[in-house]
PDB file of N, CA and C in Angstrom:
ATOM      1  N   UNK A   1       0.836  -1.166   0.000  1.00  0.00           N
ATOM      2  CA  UNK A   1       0.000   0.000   0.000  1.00  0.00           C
ATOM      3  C   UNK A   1       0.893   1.245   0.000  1.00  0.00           C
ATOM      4  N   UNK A   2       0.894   2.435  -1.224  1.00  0.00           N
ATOM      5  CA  UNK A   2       1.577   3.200  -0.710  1.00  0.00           C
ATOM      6  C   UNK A   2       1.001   4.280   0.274  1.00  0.00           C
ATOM      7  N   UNK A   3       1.615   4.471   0.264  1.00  0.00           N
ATOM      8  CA  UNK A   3       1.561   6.413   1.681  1.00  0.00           C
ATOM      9  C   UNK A   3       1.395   7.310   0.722  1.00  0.00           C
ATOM     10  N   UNK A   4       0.421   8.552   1.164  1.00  0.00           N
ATOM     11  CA  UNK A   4       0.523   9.766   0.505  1.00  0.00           C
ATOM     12  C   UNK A   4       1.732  10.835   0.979  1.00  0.00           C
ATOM     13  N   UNK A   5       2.497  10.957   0.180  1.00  0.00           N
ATOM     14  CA  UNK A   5       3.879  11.917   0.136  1.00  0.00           C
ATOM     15  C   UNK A   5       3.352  13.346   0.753  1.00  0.00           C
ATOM     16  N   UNK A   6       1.918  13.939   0.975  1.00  0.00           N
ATOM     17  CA  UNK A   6       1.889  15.147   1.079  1.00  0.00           C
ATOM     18  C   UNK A   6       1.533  15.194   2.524  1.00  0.00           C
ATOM     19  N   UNK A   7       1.407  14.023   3.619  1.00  0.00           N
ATOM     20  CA  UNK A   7       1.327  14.302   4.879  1.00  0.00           C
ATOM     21  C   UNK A   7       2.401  14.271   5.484  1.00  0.00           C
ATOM     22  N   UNK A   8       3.498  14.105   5.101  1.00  0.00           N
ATOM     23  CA  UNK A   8       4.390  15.507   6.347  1.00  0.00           C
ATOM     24  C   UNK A   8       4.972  16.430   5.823  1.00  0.00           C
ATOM     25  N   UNK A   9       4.854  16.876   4.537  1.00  0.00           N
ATOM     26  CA  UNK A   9       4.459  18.355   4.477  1.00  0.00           C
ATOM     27  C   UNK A   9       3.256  19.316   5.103  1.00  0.00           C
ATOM     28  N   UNK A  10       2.536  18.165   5.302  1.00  0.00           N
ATOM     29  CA  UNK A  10       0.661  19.281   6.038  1.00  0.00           C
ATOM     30  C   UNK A  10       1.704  19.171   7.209  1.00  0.00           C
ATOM     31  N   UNK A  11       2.334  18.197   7.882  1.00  0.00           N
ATOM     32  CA  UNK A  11       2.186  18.103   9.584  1.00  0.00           C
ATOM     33  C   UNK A  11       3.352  19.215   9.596  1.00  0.00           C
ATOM     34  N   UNK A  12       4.982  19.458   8.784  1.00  0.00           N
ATOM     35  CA  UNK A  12       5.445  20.208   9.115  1.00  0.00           C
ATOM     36  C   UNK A  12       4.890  22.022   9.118  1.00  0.00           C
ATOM     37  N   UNK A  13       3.953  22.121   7.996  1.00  0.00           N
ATOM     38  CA  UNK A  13       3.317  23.054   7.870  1.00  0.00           C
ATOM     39  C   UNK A  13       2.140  23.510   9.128  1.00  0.00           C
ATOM     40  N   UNK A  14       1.106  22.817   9.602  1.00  0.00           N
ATOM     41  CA  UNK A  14       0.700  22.871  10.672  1.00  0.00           C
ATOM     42  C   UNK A  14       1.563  22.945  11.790  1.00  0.00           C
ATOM     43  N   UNK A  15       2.625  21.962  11.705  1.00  0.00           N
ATOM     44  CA  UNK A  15       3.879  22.656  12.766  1.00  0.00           C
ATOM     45  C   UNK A  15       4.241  24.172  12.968  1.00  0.00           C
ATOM     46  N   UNK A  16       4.659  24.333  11.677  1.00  0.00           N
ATOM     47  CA  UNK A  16       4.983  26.175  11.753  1.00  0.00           C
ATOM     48  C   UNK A  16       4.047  27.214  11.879  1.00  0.00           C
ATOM     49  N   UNK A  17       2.706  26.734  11.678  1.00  0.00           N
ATOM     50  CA  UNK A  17       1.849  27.869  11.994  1.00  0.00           C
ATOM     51  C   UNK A  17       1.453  27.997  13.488  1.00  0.00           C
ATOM     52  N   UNK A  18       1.753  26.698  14.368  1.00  0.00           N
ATOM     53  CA  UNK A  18       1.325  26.664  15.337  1.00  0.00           C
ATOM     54  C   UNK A  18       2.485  27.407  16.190  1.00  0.00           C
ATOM     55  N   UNK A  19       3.756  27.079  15.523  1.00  0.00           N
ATOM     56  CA  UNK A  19       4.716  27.763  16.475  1.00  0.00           C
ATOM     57  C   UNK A  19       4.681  29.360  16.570  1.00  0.00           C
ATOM     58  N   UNK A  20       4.183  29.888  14.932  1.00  0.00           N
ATOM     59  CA  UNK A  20       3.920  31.448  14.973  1.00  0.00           C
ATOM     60  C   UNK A  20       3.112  31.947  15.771  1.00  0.00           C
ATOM     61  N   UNK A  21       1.689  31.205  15.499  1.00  0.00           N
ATOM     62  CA  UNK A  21       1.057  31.637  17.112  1.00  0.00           C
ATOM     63  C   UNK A  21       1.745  31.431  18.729  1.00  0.00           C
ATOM     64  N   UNK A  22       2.102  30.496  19.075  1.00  0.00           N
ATOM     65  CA  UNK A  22       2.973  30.622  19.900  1.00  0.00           C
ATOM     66  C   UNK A  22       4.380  31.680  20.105  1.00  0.00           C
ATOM     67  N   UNK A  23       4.792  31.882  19.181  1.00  0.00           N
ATOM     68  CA  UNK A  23       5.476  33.495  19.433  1.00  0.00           C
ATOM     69  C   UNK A  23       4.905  34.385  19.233  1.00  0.00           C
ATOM     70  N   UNK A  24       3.682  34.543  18.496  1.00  0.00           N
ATOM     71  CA  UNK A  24       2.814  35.830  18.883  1.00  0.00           C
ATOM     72  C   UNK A  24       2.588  36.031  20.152  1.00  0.00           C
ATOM     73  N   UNK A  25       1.828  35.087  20.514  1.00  0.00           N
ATOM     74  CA  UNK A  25       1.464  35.045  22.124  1.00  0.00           C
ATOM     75  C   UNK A  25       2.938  35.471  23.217  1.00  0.00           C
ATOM     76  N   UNK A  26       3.540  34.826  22.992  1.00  0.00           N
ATOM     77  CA  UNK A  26       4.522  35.316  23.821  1.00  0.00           C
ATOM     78  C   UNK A  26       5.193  37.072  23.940  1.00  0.00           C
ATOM     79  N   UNK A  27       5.349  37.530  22.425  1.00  0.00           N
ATOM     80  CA  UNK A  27       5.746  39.151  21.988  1.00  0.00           C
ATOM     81  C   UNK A  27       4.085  39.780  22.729  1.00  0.00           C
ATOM     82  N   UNK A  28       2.980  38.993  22.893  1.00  0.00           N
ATOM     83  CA  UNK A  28       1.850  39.928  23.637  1.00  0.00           C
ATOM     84  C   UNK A  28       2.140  40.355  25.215  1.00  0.00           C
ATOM     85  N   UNK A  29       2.761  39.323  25.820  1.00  0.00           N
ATOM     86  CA  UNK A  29       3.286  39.423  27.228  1.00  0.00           C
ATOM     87  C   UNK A  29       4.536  40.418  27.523  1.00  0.00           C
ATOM     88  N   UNK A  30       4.962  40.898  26.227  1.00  0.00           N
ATOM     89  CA  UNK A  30       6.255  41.762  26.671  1.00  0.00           C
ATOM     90  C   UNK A  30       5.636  43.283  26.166  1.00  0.00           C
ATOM     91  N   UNK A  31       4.477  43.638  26.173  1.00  0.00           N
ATOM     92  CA  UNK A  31       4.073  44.618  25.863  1.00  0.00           C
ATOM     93  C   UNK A  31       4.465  45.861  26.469  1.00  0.00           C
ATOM     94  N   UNK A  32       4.365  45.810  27.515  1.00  0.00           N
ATOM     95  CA  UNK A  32       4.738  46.762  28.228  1.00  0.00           C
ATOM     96  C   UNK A  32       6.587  47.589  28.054  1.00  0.00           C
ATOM     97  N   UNK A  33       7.119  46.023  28.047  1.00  0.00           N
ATOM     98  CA  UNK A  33       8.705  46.208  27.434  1.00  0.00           C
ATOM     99  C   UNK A  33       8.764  47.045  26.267  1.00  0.00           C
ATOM    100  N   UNK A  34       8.287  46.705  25.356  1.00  0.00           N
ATOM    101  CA  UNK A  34       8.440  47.129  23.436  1.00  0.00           C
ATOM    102  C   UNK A  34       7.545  48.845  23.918  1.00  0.00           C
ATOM    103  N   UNK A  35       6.252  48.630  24.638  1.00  0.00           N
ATOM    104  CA  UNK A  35       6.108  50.458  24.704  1.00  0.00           C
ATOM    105  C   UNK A  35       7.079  51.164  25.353  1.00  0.00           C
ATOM    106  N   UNK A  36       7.883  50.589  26.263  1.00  0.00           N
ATOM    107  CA  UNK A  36       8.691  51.673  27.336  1.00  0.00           C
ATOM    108  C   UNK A  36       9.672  51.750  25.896  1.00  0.00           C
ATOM    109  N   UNK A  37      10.424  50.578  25.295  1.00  0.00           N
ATOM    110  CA  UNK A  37      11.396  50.997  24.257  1.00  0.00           C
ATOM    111  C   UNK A  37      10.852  52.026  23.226  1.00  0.00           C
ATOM    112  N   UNK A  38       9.567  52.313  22.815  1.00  0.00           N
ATOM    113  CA  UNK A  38       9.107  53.000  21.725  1.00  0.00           C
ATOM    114  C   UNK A  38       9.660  54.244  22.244  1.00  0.00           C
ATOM    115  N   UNK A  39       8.930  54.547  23.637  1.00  0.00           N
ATOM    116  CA  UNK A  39       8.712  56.232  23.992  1.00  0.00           C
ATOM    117  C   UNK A  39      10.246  56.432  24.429  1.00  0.00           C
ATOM    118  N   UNK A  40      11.533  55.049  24.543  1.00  0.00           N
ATOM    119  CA  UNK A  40      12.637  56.065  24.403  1.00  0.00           C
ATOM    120  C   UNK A  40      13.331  55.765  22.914  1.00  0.00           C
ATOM    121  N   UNK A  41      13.091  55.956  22.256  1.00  0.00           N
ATOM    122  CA  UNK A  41      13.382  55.879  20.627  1.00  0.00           C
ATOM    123  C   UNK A  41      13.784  55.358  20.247  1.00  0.00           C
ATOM    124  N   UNK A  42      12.836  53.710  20.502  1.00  0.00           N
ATOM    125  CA  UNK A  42      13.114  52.760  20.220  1.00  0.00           C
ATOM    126  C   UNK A  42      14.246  51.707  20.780  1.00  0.00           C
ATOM    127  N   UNK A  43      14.720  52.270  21.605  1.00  0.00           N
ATOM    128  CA  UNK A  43      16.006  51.887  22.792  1.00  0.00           C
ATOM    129  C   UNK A  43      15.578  51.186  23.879  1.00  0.00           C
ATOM    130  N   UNK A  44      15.893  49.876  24.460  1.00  0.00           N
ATOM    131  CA  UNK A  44      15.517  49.490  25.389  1.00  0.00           C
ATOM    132  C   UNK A  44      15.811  50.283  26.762  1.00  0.00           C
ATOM    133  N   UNK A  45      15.215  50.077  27.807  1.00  0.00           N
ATOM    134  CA  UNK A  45      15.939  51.105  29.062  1.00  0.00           C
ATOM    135  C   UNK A  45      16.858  50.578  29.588  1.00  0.00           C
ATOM    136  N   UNK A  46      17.413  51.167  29.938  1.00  0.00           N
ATOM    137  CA  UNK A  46      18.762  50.875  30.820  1.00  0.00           C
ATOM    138  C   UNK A  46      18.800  50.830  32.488  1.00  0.00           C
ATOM    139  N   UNK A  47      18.779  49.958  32.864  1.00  0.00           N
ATOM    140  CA  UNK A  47      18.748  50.101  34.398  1.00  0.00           C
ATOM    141  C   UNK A  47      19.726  51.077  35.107  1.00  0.00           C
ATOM    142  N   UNK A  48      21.065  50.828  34.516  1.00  0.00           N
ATOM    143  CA  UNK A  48      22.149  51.455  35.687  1.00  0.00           C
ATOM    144  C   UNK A  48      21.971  52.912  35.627  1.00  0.00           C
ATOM    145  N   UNK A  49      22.335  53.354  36.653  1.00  0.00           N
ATOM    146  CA  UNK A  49      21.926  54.836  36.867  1.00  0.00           C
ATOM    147  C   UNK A  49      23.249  55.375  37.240  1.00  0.00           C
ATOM    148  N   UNK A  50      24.213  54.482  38.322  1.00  0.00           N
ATOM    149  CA  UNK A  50      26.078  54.813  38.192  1.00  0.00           C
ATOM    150  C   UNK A  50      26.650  54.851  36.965  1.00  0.00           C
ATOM    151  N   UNK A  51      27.459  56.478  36.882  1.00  0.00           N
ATOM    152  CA  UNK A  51      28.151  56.588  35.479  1.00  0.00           C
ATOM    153  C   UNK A  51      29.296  55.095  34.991  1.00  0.00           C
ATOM    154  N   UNK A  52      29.396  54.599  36.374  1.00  0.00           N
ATOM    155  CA  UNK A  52      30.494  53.342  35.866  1.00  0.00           C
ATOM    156  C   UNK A  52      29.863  52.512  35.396  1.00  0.00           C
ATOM    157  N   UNK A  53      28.825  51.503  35.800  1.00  0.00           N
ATOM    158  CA  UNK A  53      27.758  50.800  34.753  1.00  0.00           C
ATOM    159  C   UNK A  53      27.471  51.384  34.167  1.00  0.00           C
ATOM    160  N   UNK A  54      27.200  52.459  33.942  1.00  0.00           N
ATOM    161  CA  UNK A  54      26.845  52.965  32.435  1.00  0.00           C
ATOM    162  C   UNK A  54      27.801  52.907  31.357  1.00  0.00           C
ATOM    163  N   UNK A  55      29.067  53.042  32.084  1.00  0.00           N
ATOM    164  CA  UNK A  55      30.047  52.830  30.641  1.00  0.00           C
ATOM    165  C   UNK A  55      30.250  51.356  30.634  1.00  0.00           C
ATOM    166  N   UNK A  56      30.148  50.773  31.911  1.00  0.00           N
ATOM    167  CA  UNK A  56      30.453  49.259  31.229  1.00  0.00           C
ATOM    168  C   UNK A  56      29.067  48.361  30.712  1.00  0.00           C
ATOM    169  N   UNK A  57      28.085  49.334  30.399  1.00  0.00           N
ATOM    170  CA  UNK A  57      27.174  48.545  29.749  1.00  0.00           C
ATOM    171  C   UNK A  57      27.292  49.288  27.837  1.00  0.00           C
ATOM    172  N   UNK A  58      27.445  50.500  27.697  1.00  0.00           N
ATOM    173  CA  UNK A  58      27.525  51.249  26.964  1.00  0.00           C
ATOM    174  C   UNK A  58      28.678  50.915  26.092  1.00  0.00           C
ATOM    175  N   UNK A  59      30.124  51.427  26.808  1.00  0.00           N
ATOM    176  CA  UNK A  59      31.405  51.750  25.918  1.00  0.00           C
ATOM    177  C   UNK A  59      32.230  50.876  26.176  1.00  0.00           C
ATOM    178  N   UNK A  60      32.513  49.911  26.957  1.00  0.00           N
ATOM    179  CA  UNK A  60      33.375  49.246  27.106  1.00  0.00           C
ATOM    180  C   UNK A  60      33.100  47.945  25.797  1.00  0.00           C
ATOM    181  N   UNK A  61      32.315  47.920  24.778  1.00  0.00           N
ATOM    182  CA  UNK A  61      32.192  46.811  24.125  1.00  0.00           C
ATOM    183  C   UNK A  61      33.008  47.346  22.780  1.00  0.00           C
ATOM    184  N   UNK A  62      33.140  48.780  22.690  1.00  0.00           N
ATOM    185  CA  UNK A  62      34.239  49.367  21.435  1.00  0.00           C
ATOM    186  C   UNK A  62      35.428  49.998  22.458  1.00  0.00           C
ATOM    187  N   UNK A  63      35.489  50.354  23.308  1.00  0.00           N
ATOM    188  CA  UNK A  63      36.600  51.302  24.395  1.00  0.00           C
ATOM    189  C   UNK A  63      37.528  50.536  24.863  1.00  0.00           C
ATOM    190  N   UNK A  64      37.036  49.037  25.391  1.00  0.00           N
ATOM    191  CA  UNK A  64      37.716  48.146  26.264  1.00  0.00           C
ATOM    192  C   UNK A  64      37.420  48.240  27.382  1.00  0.00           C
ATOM    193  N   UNK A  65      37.829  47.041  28.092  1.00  0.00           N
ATOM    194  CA  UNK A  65      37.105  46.560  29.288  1.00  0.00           C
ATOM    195  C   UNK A  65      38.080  48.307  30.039  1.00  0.00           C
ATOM    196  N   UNK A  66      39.072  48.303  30.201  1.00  0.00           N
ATOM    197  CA  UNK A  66      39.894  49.491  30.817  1.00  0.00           C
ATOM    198  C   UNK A  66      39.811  50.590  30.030  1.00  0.00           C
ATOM    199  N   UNK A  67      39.197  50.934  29.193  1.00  0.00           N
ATOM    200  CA  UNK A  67      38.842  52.406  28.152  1.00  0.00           C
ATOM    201  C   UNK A  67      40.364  52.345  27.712  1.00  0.00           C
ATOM    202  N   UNK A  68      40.906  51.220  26.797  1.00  0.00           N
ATOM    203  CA  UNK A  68      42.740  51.538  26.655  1.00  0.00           C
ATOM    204  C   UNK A  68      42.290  51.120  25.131  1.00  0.00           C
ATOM    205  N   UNK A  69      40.623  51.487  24.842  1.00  0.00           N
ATOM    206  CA  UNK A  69      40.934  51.137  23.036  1.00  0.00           C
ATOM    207  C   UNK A  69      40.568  49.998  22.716  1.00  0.00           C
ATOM    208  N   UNK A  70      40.008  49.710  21.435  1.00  0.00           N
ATOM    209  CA  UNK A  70      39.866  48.198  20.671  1.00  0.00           C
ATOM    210  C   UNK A  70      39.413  49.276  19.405  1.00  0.00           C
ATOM    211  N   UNK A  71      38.062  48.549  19.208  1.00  0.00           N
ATOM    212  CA  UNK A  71      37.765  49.168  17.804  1.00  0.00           C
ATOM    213  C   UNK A  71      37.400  50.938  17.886  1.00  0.00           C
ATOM    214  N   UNK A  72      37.287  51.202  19.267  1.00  0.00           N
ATOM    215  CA  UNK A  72      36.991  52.785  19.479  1.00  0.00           C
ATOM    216  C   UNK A  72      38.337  53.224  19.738  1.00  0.00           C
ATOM    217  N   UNK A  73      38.986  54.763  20.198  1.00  0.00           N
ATOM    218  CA  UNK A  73      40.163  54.727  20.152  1.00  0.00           C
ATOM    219  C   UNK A  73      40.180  55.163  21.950  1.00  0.00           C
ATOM    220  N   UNK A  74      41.324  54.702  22.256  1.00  0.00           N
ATOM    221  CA  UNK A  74      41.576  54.700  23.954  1.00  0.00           C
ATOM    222  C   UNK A  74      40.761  55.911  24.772  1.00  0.00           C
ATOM    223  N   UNK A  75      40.141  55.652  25.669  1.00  0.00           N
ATOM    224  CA  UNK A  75      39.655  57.197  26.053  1.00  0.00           C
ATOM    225  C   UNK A  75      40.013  56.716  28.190  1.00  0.00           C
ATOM    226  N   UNK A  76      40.456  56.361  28.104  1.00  0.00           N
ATOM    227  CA  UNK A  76      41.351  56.053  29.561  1.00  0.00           C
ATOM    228  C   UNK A  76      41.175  57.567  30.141  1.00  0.00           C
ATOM    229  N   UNK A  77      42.267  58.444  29.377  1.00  0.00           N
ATOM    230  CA  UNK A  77      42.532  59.499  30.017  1.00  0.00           C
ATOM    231  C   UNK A  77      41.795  60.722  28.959  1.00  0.00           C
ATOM    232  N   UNK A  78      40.831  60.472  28.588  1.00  0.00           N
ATOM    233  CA  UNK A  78      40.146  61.165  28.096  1.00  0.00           C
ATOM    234  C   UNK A  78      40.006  62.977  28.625  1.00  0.00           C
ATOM    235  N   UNK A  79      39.475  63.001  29.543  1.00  0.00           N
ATOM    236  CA  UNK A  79      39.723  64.308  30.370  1.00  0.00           C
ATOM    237  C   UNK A  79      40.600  64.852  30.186  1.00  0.00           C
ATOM    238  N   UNK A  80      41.636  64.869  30.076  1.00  0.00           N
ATOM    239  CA  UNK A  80      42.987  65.295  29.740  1.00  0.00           C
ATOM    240  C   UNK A  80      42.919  66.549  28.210  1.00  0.00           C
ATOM    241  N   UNK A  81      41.915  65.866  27.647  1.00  0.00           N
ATOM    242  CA  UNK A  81      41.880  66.169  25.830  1.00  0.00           C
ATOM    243  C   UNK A  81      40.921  66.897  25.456  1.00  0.00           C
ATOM    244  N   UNK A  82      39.805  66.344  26.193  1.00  0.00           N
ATOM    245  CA  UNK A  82      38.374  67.259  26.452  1.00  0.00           C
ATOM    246  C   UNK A  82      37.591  67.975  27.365  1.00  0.00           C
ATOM    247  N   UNK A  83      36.793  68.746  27.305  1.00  0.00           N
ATOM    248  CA  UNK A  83      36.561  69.169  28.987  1.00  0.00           C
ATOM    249  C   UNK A  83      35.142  68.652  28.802  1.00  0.00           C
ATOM    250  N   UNK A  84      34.297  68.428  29.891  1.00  0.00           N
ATOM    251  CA  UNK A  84      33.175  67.855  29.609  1.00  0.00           C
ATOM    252  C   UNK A  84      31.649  68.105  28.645  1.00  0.00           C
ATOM    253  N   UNK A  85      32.028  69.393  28.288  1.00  0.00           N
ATOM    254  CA  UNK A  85      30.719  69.423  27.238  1.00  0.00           C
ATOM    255  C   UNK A  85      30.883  68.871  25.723  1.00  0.00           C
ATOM    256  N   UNK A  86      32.649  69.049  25.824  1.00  0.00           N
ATOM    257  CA  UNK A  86      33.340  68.308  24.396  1.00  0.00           C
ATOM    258  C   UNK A  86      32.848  66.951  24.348  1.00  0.00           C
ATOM    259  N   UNK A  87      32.786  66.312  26.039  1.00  0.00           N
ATOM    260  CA  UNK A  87      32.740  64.655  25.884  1.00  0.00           C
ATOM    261  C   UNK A  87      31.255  64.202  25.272  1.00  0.00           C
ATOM    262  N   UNK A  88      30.348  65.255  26.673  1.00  0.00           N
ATOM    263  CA  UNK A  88      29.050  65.285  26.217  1.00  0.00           C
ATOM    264  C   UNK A  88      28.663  65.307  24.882  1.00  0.00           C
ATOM    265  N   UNK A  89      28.879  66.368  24.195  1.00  0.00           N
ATOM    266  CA  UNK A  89      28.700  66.566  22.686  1.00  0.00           C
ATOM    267  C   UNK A  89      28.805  65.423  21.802  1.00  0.00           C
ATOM    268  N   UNK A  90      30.237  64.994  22.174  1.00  0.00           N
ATOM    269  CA  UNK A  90      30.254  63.198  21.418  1.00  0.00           C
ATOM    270  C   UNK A  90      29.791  62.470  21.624  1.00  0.00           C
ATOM    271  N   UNK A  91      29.186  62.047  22.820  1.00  0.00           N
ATOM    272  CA  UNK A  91      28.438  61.080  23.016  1.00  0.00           C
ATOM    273  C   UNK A  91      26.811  61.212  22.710  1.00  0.00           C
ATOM    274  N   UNK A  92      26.700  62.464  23.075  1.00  0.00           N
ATOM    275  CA  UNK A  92      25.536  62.967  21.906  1.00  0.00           C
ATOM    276  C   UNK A  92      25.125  63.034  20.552  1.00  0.00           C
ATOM    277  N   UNK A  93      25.846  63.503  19.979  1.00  0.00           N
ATOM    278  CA  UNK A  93      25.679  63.769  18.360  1.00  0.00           C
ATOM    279  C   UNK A  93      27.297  63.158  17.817  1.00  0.00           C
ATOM    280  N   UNK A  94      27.966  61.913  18.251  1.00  0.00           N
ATOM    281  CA  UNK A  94      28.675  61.500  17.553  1.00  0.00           C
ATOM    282  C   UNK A  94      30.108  61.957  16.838  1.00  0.00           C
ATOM    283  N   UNK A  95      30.882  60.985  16.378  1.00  0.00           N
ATOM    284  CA  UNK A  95      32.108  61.831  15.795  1.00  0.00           C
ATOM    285  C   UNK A  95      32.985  60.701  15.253  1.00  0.00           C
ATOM    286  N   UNK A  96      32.943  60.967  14.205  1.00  0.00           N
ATOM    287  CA  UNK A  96      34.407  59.905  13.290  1.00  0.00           C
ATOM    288  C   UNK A  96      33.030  58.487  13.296  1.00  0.00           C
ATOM    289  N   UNK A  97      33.482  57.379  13.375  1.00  0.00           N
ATOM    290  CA  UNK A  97      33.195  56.137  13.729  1.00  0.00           C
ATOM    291  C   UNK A  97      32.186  55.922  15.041  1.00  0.00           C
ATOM    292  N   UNK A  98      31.812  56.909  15.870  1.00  0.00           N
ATOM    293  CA  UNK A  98      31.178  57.007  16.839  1.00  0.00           C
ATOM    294  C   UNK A  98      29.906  57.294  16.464  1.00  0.00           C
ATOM    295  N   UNK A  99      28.582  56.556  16.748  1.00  0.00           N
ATOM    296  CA  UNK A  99      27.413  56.664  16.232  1.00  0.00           C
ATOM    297  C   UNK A  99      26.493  57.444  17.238  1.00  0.00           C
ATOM    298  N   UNK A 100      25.341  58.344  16.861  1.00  0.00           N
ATOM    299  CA  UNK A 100      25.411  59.358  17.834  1.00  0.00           C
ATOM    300  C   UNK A 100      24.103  59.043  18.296  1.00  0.00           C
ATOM    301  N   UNK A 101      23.546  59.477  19.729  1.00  0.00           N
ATOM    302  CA  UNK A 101      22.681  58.757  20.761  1.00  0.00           C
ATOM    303  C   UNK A 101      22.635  57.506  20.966  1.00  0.00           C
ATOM    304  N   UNK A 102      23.578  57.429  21.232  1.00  0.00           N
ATOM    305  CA  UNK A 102      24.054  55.644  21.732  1.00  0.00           C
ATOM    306  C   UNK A 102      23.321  55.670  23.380  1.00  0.00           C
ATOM    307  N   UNK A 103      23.283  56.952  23.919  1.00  0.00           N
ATOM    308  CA  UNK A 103      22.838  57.263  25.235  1.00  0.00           C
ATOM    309  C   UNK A 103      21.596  58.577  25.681  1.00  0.00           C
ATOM    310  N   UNK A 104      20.598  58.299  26.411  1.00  0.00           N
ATOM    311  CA  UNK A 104      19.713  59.177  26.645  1.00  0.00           C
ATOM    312  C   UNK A 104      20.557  60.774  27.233  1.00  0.00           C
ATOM    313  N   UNK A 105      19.745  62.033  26.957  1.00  0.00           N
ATOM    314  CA  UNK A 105      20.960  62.734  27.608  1.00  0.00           C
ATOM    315  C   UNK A 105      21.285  62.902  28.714  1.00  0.00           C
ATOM    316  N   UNK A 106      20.425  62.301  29.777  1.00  0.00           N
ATOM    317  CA  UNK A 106      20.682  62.315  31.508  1.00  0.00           C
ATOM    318  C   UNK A 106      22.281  61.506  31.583  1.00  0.00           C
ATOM    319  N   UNK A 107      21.832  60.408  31.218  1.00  0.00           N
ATOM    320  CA  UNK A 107      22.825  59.390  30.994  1.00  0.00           C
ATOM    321  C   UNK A 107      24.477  59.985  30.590  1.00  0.00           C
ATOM    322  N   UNK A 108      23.826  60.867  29.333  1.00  0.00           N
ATOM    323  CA  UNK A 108      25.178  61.324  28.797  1.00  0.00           C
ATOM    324  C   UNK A 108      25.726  62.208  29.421  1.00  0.00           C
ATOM    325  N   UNK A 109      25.426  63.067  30.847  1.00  0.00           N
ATOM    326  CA  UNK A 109      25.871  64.040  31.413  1.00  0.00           C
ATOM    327  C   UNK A 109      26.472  63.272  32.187  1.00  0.00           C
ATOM    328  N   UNK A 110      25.719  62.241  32.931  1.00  0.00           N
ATOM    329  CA  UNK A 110      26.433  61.452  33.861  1.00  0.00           C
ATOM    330  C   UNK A 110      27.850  61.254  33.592  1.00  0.00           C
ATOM    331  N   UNK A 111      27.728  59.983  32.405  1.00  0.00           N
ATOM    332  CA  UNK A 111      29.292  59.790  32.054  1.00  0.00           C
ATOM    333  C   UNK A 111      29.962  60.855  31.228  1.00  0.00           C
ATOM    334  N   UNK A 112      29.664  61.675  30.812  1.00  0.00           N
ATOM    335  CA  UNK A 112      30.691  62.499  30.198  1.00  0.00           C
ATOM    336  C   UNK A 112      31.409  63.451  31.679  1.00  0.00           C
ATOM    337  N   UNK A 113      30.537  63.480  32.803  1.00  0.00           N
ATOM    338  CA  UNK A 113      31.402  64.274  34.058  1.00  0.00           C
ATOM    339  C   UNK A 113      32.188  63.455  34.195  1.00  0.00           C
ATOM    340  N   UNK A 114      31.796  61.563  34.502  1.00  0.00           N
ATOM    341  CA  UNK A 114      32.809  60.927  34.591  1.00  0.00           C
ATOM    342  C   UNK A 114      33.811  60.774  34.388  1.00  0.00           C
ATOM    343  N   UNK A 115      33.928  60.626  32.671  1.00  0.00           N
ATOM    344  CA  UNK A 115      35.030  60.464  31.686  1.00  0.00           C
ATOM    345  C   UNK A 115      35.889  61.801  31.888  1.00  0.00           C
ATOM    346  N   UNK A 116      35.385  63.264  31.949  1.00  0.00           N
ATOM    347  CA  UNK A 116      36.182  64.750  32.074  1.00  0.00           C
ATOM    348  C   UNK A 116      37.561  64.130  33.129  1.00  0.00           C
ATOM    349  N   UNK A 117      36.815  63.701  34.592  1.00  0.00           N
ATOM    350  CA  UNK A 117      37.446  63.360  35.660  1.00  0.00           C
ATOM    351  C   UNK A 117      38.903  62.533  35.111  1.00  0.00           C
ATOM    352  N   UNK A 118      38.799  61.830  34.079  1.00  0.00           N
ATOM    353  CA  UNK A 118      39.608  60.371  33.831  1.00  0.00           C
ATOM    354  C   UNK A 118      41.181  61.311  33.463  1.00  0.00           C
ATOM    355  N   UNK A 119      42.023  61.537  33.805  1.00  0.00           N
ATOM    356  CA  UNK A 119      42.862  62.192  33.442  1.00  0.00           C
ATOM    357  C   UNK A 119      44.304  61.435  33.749  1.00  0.00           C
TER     358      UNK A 119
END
């Protein structure tokens, strides 16, 4: 007797529609998450509120774990070079390879006093 060839194509197909509903349902439970990201422009929030978690959630993934540089260029002793509205400004509206509002501007006052300090 043969088998019809087109039932596990239906079953994988009924498979995948069932799983889409099942990740619909799930993206419905994070609602609240995806609105808080909308109203900050599209950015998830950031918990840390210390300028030091803020850079090690922020800059240390182009700066380095010690701000001594990788794909961003060293800003260790940053302060030294800029005074803090210079830092602010960059971390605001960007510069060279640096993409700009990487950070809300509360945030960016925070660590740019930080970074002034780094000398």
């Amino acid at each position: 007797m043969k088998r019809n060839p087109l039932i596990p194509f239906a079953l994988i197909a009924v498979l995948g529609i069932l799983s889409m509903f099942l990740l619909s349902f799930q993206g419905l439970h994070k609602a609240d998450e995806l609105a808080a990201a909308q109203k900050n422009g599209g950015k998830a929030t950031q918990a840390a509120s210390k300028p030091e978690d803020i850079v090690k959630q922020s800059c240390t993934s182009c700066h380095g774990e010690q701000l001594q540089g990788g794909v961003g260029p060293n800003i260790s002793n940053i302060g030294s070079k800029l005074s803090k509205d210079d830092i602010q400004n960059v971390i605001l509206n960007g510069k060279g390879n640096m993409p700009a509002g990487l950070l809300p501007a509360d945030q960016a006052a925070k660590v740019a006093d930080y970074l002034a300090k780094k000398k």
